[in-house]
C-alpha atoms as a PDB file:
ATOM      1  CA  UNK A   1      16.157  -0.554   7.637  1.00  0.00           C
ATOM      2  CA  UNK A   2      16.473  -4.080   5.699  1.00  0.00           C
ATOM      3  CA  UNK A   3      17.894  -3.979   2.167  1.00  0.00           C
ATOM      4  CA  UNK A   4      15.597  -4.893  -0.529  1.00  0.00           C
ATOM      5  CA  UNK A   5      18.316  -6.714  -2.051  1.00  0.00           C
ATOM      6  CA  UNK A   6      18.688  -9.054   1.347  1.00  0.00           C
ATOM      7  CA  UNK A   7      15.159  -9.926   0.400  1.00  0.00           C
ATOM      8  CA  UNK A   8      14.734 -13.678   0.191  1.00  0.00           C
ATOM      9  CA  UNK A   9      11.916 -14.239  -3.012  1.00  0.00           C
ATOM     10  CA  UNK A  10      12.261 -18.004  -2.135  1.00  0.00           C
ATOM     11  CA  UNK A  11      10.734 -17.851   0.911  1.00  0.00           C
ATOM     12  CA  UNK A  12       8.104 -15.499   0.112  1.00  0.00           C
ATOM     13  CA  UNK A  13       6.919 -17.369  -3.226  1.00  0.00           C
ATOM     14  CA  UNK A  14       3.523 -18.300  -2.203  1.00  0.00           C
ATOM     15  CA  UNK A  15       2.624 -14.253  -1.872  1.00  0.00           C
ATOM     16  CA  UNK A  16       4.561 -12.996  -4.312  1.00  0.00           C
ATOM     17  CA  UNK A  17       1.287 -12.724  -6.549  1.00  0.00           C
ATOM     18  CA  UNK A  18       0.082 -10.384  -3.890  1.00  0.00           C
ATOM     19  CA  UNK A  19       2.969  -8.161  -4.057  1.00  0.00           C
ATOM     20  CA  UNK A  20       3.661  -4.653  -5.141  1.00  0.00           C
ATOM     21  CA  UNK A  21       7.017  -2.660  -4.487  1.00  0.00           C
ATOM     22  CA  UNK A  22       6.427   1.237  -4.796  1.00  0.00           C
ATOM     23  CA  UNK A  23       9.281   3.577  -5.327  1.00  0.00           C
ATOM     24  CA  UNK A  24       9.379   7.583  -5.454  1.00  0.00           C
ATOM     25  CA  UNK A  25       9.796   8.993  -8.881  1.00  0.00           C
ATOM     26  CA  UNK A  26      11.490  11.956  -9.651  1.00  0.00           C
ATOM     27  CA  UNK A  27       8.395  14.200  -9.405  1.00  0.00           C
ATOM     28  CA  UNK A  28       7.345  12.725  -6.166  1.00  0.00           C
ATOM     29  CA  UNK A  29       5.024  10.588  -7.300  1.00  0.00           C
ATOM     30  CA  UNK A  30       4.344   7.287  -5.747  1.00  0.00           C
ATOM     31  CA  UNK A  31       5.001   4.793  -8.828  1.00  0.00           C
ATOM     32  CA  UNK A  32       4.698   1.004  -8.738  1.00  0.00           C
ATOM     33  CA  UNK A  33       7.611  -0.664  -9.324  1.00  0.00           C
ATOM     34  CA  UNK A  34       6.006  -4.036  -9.816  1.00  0.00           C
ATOM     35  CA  UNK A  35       2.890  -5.343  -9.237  1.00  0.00           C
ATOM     36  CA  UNK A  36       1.889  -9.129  -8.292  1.00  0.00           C
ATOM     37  CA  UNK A  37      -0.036 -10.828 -11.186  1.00  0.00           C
ATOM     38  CA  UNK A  38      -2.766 -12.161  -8.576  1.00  0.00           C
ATOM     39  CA  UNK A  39      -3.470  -7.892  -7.767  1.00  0.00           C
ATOM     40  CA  UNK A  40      -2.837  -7.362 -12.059  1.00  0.00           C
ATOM     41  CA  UNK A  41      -5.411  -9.799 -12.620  1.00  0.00           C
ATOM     42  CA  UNK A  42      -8.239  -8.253 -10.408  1.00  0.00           C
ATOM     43  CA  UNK A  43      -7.733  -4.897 -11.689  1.00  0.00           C
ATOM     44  CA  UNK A  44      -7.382  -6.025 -15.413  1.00  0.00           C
ATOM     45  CA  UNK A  45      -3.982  -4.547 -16.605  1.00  0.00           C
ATOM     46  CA  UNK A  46      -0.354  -4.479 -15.455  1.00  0.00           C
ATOM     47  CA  UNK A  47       0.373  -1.818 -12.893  1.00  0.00           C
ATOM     48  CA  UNK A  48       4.045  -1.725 -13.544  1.00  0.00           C
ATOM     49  CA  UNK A  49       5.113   1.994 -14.372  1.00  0.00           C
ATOM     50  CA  UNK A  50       1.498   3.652 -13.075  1.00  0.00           C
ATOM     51  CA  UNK A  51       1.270   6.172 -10.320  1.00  0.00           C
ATOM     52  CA  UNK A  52      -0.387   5.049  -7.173  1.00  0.00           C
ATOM     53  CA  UNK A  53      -2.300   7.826  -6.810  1.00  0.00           C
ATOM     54  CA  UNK A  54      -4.450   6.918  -9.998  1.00  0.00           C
ATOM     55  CA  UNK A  55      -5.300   3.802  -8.446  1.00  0.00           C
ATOM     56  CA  UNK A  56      -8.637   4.741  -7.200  1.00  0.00           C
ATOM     57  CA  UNK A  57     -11.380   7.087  -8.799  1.00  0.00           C
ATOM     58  CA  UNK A  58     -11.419   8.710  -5.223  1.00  0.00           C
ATOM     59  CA  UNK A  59      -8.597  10.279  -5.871  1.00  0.00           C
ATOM     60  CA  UNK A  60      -8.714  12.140  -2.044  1.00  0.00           C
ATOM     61  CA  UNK A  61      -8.815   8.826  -0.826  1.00  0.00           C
ATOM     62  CA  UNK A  62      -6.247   7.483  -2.854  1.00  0.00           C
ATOM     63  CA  UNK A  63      -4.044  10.742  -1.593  1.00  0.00           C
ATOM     64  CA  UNK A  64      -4.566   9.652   2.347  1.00  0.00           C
ATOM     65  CA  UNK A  65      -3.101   6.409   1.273  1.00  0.00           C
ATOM     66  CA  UNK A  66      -0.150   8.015  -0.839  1.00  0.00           C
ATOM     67  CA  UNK A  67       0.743  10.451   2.212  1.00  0.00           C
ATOM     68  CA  UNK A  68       0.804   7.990   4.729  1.00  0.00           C
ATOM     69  CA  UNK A  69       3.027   5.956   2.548  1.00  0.00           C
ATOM     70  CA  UNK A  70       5.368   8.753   1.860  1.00  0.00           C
ATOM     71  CA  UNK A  71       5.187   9.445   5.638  1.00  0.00           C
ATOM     72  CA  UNK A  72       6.405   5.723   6.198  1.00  0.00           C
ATOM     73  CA  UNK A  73       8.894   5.590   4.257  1.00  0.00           C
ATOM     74  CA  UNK A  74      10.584   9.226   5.372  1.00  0.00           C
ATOM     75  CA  UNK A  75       9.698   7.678   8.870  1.00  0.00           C
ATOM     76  CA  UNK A  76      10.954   3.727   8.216  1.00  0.00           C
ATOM     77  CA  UNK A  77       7.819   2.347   9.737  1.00  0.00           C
ATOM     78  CA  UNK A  78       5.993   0.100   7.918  1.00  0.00           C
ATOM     79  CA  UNK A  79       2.042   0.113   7.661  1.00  0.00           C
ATOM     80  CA  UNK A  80      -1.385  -1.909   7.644  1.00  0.00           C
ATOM     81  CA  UNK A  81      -4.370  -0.855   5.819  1.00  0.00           C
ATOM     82  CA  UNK A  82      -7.939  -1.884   5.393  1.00  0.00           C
ATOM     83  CA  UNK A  83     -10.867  -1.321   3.515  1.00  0.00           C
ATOM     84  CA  UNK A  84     -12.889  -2.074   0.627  1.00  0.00           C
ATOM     85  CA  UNK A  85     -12.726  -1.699  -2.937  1.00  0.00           C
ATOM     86  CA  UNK A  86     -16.015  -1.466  -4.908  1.00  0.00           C
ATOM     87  CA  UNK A  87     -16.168  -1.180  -9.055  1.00  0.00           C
ATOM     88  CA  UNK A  88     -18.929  -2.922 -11.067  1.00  0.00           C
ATOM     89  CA  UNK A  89     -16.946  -6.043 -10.360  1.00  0.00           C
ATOM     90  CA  UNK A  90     -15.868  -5.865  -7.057  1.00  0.00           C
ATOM     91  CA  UNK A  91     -18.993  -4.525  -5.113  1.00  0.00           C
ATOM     92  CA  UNK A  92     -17.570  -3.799  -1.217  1.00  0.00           C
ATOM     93  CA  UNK A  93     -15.053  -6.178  -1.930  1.00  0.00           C
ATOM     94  CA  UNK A  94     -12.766  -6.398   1.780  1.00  0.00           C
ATOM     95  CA  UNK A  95      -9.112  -6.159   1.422  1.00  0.00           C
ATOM     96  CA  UNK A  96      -5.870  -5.429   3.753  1.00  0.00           C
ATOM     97  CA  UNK A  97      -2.294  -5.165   3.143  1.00  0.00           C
ATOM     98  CA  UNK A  98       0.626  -4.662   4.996  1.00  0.00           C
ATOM     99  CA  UNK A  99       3.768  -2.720   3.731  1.00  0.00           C
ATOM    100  CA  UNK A 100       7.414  -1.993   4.494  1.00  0.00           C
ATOM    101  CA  UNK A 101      10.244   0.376   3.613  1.00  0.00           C
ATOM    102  CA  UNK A 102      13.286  -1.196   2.083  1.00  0.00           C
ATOM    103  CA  UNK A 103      16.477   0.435   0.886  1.00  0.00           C
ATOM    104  CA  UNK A 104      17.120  -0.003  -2.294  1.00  0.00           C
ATOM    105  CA  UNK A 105      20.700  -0.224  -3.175  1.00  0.00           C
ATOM    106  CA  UNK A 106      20.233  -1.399  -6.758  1.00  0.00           C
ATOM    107  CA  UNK A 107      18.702   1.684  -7.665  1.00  0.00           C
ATOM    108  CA  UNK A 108      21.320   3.432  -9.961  1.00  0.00           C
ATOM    109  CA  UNK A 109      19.736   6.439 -10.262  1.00  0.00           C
ATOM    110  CA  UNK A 110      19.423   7.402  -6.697  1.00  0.00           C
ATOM    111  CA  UNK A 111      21.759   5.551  -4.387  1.00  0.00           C
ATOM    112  CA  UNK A 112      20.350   4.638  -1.163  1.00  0.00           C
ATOM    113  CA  UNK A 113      16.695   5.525  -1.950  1.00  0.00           C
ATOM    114  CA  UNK A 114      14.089   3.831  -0.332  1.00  0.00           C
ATOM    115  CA  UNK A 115      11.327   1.274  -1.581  1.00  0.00           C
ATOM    116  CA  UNK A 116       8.065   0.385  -0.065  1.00  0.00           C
ATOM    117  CA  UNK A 117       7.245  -3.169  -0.649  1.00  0.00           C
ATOM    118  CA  UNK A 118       3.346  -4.150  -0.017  1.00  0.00           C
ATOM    119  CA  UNK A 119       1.659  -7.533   0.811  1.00  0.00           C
ATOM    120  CA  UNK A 120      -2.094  -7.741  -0.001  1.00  0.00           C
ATOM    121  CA  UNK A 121      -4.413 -10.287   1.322  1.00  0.00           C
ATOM    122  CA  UNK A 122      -5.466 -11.784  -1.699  1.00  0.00           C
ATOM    123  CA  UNK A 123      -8.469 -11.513  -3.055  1.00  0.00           C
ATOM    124  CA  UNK A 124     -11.223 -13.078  -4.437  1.00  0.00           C
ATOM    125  CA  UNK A 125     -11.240 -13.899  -8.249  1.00  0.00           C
ATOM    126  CA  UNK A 126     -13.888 -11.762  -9.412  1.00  0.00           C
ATOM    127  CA  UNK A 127     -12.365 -10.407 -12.530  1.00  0.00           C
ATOM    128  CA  UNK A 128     -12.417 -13.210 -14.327  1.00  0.00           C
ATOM    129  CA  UNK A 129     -13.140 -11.534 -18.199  1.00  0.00           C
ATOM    130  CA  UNK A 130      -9.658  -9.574 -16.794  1.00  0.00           C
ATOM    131  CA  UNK A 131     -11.849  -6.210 -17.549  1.00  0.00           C
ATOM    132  CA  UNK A 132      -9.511  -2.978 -17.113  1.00  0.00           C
ATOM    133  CA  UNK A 133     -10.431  -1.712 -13.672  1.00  0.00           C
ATOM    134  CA  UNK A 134      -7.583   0.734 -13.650  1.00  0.00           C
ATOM    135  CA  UNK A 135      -8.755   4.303 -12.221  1.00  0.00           C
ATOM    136  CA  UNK A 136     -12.689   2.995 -12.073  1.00  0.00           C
ATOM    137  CA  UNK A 137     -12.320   1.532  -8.589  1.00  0.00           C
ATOM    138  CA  UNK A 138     -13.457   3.683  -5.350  1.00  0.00           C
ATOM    139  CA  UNK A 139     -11.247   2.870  -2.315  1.00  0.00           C
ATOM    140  CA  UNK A 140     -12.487   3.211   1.424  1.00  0.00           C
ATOM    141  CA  UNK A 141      -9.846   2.967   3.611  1.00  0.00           C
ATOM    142  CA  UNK A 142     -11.348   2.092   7.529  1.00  0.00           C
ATOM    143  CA  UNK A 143      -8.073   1.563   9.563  1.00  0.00           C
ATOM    144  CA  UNK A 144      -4.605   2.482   9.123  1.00  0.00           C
ATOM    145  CA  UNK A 145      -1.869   1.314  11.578  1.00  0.00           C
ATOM    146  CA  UNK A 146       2.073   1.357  11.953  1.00  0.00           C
ATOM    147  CA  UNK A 147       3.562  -0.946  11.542  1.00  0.00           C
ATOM    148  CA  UNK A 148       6.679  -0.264  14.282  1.00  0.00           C
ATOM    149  CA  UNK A 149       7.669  -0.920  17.704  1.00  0.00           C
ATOM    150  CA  UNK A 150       9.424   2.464  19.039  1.00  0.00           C
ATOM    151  CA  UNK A 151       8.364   6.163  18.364  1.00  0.00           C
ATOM    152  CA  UNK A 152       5.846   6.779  15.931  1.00  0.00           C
ATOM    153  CA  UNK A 153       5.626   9.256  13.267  1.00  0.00           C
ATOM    154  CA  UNK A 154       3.534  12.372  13.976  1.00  0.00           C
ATOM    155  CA  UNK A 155       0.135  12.371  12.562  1.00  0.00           C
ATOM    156  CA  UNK A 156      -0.466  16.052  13.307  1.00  0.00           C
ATOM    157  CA  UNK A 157       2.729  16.593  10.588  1.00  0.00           C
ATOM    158  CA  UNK A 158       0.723  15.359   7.666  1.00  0.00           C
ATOM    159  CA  UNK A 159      -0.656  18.065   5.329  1.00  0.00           C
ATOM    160  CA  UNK A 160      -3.668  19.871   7.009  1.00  0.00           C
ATOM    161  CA  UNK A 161      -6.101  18.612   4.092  1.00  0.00           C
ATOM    162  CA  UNK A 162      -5.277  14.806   3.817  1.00  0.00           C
ATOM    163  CA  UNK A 163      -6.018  14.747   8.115  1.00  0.00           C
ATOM    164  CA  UNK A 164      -9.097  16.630   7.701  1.00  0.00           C
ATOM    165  CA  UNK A 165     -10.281  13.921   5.067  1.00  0.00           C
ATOM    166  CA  UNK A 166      -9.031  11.314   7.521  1.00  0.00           C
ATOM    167  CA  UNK A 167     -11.150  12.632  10.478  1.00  0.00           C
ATOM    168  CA  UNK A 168     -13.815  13.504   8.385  1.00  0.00           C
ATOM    169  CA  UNK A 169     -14.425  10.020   6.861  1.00  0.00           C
ATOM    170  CA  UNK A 170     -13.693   8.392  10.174  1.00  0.00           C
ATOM    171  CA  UNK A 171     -10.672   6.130   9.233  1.00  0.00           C
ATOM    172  CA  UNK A 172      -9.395   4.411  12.348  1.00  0.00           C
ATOM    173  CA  UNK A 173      -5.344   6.030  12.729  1.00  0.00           C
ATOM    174  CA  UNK A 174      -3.114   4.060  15.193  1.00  0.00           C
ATOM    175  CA  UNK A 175       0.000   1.611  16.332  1.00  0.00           C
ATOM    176  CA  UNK A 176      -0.678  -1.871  15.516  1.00  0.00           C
ATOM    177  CA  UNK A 177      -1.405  -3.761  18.915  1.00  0.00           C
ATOM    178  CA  UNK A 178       1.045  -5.902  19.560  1.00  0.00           C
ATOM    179  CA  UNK A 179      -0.902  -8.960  19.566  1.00  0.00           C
ATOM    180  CA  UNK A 180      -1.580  -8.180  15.854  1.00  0.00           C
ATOM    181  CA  UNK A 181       2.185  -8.181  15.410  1.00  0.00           C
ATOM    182  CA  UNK A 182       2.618 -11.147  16.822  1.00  0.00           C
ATOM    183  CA  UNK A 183       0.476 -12.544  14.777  1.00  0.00           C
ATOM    184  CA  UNK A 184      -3.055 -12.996  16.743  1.00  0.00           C
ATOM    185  CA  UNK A 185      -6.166 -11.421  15.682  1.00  0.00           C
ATOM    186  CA  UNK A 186      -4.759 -10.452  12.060  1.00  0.00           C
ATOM    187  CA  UNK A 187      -7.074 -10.698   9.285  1.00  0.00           C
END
């Protein structure tokens, strides 16, 4: 797995208002390390600090996403998701991001922890009055791929509630086709 630290912000400057890095707390709680000011500035506030899982108002939905995250990271495969977010502002508004585990050997309070950095498409400026969307925002999630070439993680080992949800809002679970990883057909 790639160091965080080996990460090159130069070369990644244009997206880095599209970025978030999520780290583990000491709970277990998905908690965003940083957040991109392009992704701060749709939802209205920083994000820095705040657990992923509060993200949403569908807070099932929001727990599919933190699991397969988790799952990722224990796993070292990276992911793609899509959906929509809809609030008052952002009615059905598309989005998709892509995200991969990093070690993290800054971290001085647990050596060798991982880090789960995540690059959104951005999105369109619809916040402008930068109104605090924080918690008010329902998530669909339509597609979730890994991110991996190799042995994927087991599905069937998530937690028997979060794959019911899964199955039961029909949210497309797979391997990235190659082609996407190569680059062709990716939104």
């Amino acid at each position: 797995m790639a160091r965080l630290s080996r990460l090159e912000l130069r070369a990644i400057a244009s997206m880095l208002p599209w970025i978030t890095i999520l780290e583990t707390d000491d709970q277990g709680d998905l908690r965003f390390r940083l957040g991109g000011s392009g992704l701060e500035a749709e939802l209205g506030c920083g994000i820095r600090g705040r657990r992923m899982a509060e993200f949403s108002s569908t807070t099932r939905t929001a727990e599919v996403a933190v699991a397969f995250i988790k799952q990722a990271m224990a796993h070292q495969t990276g992911l793609y998701l899509k959906g929509s977010l809809s609030s008052a502002i952002h009615p059905g508004l598309p989005f998709s991001c892509v995200g991969l585990p990093f070690l993290d050997d800054k971290s001085s309070e647990r050596p060798g922890s991982c880090v789960f950095v995540q690059v959104w498409k951005p999105l369109e400026n619809r916040n402008r009055d930068f109104t605090n969307l924080w918690g008010k925002i329902e998530i669909a999630i339509d597609e979730i791929f890994e991110v991996r070439v190799g042995q994927p993680f087991d599905h069937e080992a998530m937690p028997a509630d979060i794959r019911h949800m899964v199955r039961r809002q029909g949210i497309s679970i797979g391997r990235m086709p190659q082609k996407r990883l190569a680059g062709q057909g990716a939104d």
